[in-house]
N, C-alpha and C. Protein backbone atom coordinates (compact mmCIF):
# COMPACT_ATOMS: atom_id res chain seq x y z
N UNK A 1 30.82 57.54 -25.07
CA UNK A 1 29.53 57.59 -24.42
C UNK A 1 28.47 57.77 -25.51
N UNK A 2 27.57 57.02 -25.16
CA UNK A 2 26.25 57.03 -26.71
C UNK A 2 25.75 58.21 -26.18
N UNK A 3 24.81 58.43 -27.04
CA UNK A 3 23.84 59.72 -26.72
C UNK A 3 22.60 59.37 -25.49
N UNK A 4 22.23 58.15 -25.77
CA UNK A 4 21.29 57.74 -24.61
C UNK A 4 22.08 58.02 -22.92
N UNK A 5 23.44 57.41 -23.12
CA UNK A 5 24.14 57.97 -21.86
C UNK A 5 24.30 59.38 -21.80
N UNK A 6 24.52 59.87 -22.48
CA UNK A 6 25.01 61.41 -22.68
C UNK A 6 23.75 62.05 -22.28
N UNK A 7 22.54 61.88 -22.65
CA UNK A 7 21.11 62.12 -21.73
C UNK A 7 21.18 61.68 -20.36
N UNK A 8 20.95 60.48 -20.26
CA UNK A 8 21.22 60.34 -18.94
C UNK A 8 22.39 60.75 -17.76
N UNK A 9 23.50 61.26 -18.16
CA UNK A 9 24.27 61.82 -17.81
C UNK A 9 24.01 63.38 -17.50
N UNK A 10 23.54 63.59 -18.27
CA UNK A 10 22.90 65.21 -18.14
C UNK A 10 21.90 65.47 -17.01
N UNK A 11 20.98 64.26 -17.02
CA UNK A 11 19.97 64.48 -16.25
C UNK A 11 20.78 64.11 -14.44
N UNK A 12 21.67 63.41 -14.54
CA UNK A 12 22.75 63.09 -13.12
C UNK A 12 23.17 64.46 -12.79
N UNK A 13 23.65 64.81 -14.38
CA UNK A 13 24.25 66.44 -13.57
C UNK A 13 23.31 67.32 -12.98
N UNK A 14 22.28 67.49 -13.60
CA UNK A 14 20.94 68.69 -13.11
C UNK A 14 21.04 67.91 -11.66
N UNK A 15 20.73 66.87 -11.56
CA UNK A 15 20.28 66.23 -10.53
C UNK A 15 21.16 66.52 -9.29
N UNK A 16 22.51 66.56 -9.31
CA UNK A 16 23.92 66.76 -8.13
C UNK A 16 23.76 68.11 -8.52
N UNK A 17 23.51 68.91 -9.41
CA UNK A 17 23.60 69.92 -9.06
C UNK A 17 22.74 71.00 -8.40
N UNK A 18 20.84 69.89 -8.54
CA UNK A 18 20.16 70.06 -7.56
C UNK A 18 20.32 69.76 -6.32
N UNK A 19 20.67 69.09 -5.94
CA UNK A 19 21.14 68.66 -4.41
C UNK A 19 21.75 69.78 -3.93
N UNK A 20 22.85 69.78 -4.39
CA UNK A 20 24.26 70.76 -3.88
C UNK A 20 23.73 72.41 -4.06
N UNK A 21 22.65 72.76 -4.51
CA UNK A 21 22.29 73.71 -3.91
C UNK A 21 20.82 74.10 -3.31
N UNK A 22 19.87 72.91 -3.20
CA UNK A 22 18.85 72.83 -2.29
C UNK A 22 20.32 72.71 -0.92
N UNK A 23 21.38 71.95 -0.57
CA UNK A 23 21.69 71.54 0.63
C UNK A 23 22.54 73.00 1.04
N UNK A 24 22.75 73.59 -0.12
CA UNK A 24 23.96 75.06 0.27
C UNK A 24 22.78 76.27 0.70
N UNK A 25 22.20 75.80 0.21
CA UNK A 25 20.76 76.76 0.65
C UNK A 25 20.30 77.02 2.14
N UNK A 26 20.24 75.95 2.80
CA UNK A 26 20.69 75.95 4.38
C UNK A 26 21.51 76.14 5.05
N UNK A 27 22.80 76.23 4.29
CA UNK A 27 23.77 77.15 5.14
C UNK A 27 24.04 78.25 5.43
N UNK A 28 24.69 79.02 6.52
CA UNK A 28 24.43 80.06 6.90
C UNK A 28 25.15 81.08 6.00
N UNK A 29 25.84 80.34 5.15
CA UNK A 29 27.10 81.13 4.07
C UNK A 29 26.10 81.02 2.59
N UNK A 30 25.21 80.55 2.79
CA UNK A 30 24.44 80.14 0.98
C UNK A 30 24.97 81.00 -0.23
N UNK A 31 25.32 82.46 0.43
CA UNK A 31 25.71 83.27 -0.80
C UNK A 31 26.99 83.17 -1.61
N UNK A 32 27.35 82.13 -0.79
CA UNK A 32 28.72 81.68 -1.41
C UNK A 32 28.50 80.51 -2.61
N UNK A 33 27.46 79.62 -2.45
CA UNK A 33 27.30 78.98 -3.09
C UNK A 33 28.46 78.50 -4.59
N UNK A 34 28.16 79.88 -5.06
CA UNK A 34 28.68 80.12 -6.14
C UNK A 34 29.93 79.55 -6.70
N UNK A 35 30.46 79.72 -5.63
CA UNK A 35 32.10 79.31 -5.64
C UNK A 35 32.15 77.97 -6.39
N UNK A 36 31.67 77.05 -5.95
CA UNK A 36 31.45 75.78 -5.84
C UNK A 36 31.82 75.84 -7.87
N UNK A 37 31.25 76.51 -8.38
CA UNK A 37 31.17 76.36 -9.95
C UNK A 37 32.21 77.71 -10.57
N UNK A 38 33.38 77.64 -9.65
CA UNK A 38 34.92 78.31 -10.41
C UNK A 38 35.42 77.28 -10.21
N UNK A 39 35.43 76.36 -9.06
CA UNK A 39 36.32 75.02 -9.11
C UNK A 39 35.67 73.86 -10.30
N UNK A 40 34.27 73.53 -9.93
CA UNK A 40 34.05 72.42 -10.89
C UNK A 40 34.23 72.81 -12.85
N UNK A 41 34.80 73.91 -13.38
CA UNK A 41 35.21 74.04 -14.61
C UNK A 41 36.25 73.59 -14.71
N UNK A 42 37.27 74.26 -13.90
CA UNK A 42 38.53 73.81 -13.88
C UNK A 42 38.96 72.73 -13.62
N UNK A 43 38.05 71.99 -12.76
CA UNK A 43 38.87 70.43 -12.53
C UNK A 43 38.35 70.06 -13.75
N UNK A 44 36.95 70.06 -14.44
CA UNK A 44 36.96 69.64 -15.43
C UNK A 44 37.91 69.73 -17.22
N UNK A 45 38.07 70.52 -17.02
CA UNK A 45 39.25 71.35 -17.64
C UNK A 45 40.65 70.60 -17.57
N UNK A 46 41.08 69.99 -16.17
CA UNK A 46 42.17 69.26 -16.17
C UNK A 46 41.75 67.69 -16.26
N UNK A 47 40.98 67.66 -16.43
CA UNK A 47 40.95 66.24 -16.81
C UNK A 47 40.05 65.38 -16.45
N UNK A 48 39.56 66.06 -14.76
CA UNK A 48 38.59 65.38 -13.71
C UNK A 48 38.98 63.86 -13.17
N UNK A 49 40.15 63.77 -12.94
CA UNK A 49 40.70 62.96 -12.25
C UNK A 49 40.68 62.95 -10.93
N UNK A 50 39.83 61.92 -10.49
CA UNK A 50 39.57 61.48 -8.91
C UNK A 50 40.79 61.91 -7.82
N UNK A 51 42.44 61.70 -8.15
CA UNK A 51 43.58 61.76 -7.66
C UNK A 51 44.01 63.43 -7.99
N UNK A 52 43.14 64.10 -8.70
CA UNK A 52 43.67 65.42 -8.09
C UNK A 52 43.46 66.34 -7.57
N UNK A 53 42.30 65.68 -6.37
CA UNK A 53 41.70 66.30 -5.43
C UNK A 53 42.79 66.80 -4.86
N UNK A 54 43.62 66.36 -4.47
CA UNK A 54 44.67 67.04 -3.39
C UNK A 54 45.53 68.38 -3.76
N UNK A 55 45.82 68.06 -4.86
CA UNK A 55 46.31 68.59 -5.62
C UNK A 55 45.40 70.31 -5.94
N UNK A 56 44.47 70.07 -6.41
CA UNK A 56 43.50 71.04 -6.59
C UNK A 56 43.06 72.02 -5.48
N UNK A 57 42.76 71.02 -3.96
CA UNK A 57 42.46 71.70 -2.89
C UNK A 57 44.04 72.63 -2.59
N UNK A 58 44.44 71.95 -2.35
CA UNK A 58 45.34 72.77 -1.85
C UNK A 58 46.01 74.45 -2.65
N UNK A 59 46.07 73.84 -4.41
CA UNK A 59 46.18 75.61 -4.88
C UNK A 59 45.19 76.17 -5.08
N UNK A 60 43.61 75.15 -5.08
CA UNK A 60 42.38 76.28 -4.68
C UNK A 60 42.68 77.42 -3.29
N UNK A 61 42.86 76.79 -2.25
CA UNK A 61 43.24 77.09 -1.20
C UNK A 61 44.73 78.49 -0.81
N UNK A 62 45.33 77.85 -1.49
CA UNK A 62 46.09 79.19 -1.67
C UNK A 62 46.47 80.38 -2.76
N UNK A 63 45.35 80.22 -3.35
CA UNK A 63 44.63 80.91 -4.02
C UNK A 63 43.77 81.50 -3.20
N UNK A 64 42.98 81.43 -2.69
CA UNK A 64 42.67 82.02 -1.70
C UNK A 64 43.52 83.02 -0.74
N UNK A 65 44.38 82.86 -0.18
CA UNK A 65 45.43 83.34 0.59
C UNK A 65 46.00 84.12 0.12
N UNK A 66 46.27 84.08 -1.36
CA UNK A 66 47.10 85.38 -2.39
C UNK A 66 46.14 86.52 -2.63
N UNK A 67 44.61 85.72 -2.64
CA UNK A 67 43.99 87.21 -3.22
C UNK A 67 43.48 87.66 -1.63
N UNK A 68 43.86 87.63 -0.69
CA UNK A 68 43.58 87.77 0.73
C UNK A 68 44.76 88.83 1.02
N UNK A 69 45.68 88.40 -0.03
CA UNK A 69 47.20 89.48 0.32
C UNK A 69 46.75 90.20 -0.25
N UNK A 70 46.90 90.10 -1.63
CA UNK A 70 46.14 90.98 -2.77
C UNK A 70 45.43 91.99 -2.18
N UNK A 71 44.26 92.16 -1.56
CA UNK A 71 42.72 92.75 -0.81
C UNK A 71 43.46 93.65 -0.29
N UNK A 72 44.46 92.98 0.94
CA UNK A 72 45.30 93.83 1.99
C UNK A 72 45.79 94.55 1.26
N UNK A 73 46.77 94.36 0.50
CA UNK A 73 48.02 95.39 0.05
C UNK A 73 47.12 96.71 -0.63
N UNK A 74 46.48 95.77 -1.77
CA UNK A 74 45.60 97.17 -2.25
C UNK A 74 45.30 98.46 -1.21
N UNK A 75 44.70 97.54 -0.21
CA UNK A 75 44.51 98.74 0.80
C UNK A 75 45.15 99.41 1.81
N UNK A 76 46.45 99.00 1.57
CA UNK A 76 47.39 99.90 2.15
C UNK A 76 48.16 100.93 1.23
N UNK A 77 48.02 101.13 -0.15
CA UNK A 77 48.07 102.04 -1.26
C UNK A 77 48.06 103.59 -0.99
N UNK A 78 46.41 103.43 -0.57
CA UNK A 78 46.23 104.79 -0.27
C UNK A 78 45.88 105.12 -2.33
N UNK A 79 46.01 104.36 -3.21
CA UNK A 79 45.97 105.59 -4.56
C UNK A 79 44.13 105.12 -4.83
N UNK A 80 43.56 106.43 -4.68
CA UNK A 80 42.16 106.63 -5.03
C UNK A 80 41.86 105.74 -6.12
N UNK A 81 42.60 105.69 -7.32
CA UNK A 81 41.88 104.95 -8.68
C UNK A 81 42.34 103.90 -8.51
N UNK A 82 40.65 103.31 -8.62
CA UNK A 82 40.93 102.03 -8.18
C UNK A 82 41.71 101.35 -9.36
N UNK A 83 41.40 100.94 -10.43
CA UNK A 83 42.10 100.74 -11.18
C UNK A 83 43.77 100.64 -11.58
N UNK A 84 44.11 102.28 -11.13
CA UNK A 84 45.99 102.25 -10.46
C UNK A 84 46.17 101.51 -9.65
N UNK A 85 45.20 101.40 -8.54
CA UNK A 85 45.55 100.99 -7.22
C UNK A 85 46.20 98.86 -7.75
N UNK A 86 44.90 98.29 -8.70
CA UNK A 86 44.90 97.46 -8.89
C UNK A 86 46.32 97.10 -9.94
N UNK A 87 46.71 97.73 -10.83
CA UNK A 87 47.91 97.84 -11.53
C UNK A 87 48.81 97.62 -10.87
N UNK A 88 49.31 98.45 -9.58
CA UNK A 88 50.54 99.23 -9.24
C UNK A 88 50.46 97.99 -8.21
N UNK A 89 49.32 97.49 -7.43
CA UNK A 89 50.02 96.62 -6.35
C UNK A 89 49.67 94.77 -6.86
N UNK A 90 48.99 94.20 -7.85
CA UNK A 90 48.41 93.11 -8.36
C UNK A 90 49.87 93.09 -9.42
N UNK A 91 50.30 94.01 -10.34
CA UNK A 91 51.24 93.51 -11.42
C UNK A 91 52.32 92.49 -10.60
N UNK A 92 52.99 92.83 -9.26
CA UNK A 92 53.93 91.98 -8.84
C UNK A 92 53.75 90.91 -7.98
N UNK A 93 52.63 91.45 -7.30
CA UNK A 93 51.67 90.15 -6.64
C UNK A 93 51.64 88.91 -7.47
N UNK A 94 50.70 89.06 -8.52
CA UNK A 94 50.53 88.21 -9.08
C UNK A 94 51.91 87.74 -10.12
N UNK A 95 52.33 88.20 -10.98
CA UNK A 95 54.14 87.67 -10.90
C UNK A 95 54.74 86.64 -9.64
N UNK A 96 54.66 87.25 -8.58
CA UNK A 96 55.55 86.57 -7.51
C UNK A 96 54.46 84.87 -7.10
N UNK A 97 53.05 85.34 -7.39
CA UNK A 97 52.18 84.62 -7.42
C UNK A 97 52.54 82.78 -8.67
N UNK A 98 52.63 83.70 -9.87
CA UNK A 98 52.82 82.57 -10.99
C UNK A 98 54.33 82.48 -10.56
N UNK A 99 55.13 83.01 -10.03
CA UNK A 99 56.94 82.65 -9.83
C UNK A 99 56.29 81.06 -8.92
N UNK A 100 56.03 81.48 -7.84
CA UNK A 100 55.72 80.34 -7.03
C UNK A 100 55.32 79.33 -6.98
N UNK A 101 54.21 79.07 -7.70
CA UNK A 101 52.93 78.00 -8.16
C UNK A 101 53.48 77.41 -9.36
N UNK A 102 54.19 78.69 -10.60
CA UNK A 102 54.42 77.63 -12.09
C UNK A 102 55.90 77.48 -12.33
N UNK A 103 56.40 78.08 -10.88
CA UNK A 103 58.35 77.25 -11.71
C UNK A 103 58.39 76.92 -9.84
N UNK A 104 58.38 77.16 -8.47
CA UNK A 104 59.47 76.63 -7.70
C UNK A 104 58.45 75.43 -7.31
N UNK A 105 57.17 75.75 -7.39
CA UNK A 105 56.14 74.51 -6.80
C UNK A 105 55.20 73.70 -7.32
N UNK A 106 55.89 73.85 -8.81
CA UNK A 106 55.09 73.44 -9.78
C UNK A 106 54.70 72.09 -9.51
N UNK A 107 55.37 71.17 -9.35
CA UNK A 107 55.54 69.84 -9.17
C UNK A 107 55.14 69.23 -7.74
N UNK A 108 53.91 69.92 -6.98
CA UNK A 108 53.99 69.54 -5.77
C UNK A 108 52.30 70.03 -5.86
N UNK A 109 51.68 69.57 -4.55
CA UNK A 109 50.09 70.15 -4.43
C UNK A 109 49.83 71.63 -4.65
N UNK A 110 50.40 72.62 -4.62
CA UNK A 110 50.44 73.63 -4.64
C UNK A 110 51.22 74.45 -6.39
N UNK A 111 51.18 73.34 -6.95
CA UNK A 111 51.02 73.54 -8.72
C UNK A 111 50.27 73.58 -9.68
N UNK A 112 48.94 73.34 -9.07
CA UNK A 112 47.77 73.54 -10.23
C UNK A 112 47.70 75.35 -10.50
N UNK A 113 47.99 76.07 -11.05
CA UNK A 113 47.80 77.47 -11.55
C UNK A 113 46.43 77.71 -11.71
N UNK A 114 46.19 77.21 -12.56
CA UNK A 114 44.16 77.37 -12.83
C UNK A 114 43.41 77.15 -11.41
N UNK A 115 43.64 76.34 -10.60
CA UNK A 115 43.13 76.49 -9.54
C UNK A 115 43.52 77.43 -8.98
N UNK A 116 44.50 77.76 -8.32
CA UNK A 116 45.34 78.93 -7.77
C UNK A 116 44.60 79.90 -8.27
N UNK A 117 44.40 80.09 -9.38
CA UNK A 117 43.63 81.85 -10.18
C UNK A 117 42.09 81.59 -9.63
N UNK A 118 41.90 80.18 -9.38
CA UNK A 118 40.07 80.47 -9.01
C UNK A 118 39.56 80.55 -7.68
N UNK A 119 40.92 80.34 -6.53
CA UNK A 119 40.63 80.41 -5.00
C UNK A 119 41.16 82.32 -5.51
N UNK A 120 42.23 82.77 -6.31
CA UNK A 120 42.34 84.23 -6.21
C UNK A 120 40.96 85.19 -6.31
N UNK A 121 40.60 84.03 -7.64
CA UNK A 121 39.16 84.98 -8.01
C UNK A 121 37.92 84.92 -7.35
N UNK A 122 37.97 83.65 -6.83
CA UNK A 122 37.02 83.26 -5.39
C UNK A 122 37.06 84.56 -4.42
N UNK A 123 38.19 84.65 -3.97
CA UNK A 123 38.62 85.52 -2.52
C UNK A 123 38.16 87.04 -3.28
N UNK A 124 38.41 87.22 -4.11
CA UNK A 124 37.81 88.89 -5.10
C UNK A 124 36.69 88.82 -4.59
N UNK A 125 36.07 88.21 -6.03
CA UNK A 125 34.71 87.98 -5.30
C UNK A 125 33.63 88.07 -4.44
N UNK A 126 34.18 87.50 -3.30
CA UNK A 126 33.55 88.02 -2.16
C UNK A 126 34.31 88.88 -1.34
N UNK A 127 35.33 89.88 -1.61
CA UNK A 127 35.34 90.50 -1.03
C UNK A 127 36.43 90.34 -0.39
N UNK A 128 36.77 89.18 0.13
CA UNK A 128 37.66 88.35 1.44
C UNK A 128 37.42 88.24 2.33
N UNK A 129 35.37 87.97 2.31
CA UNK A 129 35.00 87.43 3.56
C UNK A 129 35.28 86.13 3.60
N UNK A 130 34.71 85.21 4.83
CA UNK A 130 34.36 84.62 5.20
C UNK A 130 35.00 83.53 3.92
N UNK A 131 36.58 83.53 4.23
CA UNK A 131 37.61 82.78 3.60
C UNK A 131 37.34 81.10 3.83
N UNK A 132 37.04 80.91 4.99
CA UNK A 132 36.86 79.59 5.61
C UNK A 132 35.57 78.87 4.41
N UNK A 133 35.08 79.47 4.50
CA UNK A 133 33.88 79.48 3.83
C UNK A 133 33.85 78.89 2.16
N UNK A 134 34.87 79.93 1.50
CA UNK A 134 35.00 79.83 0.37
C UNK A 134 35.94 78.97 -0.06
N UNK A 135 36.82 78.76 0.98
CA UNK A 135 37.55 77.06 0.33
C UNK A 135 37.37 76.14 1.15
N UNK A 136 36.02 76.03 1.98
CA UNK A 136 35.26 74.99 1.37
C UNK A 136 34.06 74.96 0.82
N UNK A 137 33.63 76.03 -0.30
CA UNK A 137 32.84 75.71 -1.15
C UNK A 137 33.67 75.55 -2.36
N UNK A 138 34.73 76.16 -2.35
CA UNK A 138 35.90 75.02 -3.78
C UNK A 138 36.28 73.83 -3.19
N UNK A 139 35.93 73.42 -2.66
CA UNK A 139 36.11 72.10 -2.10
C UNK A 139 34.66 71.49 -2.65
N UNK A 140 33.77 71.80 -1.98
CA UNK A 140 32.80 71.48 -2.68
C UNK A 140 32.33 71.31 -4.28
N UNK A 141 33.48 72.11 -4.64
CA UNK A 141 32.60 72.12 -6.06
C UNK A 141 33.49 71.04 -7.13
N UNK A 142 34.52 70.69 -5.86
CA UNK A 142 35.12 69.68 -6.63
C UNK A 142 34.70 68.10 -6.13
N UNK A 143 34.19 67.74 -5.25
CA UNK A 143 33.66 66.99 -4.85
C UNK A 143 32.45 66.77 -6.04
N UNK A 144 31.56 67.76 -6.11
CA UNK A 144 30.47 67.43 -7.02
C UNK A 144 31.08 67.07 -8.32
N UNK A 145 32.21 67.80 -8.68
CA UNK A 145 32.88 67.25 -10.16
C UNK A 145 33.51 65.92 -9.75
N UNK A 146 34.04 65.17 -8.75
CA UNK A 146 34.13 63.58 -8.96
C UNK A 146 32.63 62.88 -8.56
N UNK A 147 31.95 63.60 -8.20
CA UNK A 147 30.15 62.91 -8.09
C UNK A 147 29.95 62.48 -9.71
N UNK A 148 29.46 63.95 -10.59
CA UNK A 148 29.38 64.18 -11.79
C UNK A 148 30.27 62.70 -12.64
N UNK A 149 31.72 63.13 -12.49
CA UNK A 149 32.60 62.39 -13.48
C UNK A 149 32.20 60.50 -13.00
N UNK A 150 32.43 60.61 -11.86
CA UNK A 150 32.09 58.85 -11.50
C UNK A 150 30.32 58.46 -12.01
N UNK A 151 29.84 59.23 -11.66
CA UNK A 151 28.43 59.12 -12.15
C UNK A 151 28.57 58.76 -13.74
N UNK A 152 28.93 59.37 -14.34
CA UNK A 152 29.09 59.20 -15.78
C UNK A 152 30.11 57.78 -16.38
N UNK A 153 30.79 57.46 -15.62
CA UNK A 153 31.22 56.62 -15.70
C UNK A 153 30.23 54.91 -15.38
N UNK A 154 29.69 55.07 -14.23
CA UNK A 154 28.56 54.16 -14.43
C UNK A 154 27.40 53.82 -15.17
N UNK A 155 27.34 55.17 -15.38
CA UNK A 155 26.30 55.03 -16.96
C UNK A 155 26.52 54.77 -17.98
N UNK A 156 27.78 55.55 -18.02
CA UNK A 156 28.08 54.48 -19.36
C UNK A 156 28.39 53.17 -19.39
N UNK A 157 28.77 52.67 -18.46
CA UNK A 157 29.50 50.58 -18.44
C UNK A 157 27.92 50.13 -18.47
N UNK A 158 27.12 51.11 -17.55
CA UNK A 158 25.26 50.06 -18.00
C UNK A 158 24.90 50.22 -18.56
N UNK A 159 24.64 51.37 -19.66
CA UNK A 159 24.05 51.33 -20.58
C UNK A 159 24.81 51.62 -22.08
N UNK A 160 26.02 51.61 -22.16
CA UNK A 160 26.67 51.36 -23.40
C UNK A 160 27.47 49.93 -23.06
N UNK A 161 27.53 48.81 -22.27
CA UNK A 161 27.73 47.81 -21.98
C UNK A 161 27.94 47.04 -23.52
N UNK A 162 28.64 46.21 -23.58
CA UNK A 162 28.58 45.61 -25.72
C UNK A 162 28.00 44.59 -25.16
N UNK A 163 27.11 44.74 -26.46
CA UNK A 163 26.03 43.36 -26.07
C UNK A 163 26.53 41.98 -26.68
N UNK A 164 26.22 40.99 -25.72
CA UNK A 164 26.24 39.47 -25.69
C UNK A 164 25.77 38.85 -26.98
N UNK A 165 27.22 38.23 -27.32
CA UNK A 165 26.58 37.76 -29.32
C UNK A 165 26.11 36.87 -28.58
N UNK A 166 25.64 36.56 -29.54
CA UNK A 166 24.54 35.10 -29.47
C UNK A 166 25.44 33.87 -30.33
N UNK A 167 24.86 32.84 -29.79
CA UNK A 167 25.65 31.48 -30.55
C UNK A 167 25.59 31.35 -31.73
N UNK A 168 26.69 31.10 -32.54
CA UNK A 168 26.89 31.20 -34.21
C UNK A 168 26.31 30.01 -34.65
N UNK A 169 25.76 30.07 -36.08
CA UNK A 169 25.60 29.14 -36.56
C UNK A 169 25.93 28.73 -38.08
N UNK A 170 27.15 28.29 -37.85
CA UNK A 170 27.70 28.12 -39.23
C UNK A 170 27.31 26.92 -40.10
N UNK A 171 26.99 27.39 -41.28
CA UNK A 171 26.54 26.18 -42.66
C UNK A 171 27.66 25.60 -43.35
């Protein structure tokens, strides 16, 4: 990508990323917004391949669901520091967490790990409200990363396009 695209590319991103939160701004969840930009690193991060939307949603998504266990268990502890509390019930959680996602399901929608850690850290985050919410604003934020990535891709074929020799003229 030249630098003239690489500008114009930049200015696509401000631009989707104006949209996507003038439009999150009207929703009744807006404070979630946020989310939207733990997923779009990470897909970028893997590669930003159009085909691993599925892939992505789904261990965004249960990622979500682990740190939803996570929330619970903590709070059935009972140990005041929070900190212990987080040690004593997260060390095997999350173990049984990476057992699942990076050796029995690795190879299936529910194998992206980096996603998986950003629906976990999503669901922290807020708390473990309004779950519905938050995977689909990682949904969202991967959507804007194939907006972003395809966008960039058209800019560059128009304006780094190789230009048309002209007719030779040999002596």
């Amino acid at each position: 990508m030249s630098k003239k695209a690489m500008i114009l590319w930049c200015i696509w991103i401000g631009f989707l990323d104006g949209i996507y939160c003038w439009a999150c701004a009207g929703l009744p969840n807006s404070g979630f917004m946020w989310v939207a930009f733990v997923s779009l690193p990470i897909f970028f991060c893997g590669g930003a391949e159009y085909k691993t939307f599925p892939t992505y949603f789904c261990s965004a998504a249960s990622g979500v669901f682990w740190g939803l266990i996570s929330l619970w268990a903590m709070g059935l502890t009972g140990i005041a520091n929070s900190g212990l509390n987080m040690f004593i019930t997260l060390t095997p959680l999350v173990a049984l967490l990476c057992l699942v996602h990076m050796v029995w399901f690795a190879d299936t929608v529910l194998g992206h790990a980096p996603m998986v850690f950003g629906g976990f850290a999503s669901a922290f985050g807020t708390g473990g409200q309004n779950s519905l919410w938050v995977i689909i604003t990682l949904a969202l934020g991967l959507v804007l990363g194939i907006l972003i990535t395809e966008g960039g891709k058209i800019i560059t074929k128009v304006v780094d396009k190789p230009a048309v020799e002209g007719p030779r003229v040999s002596a």
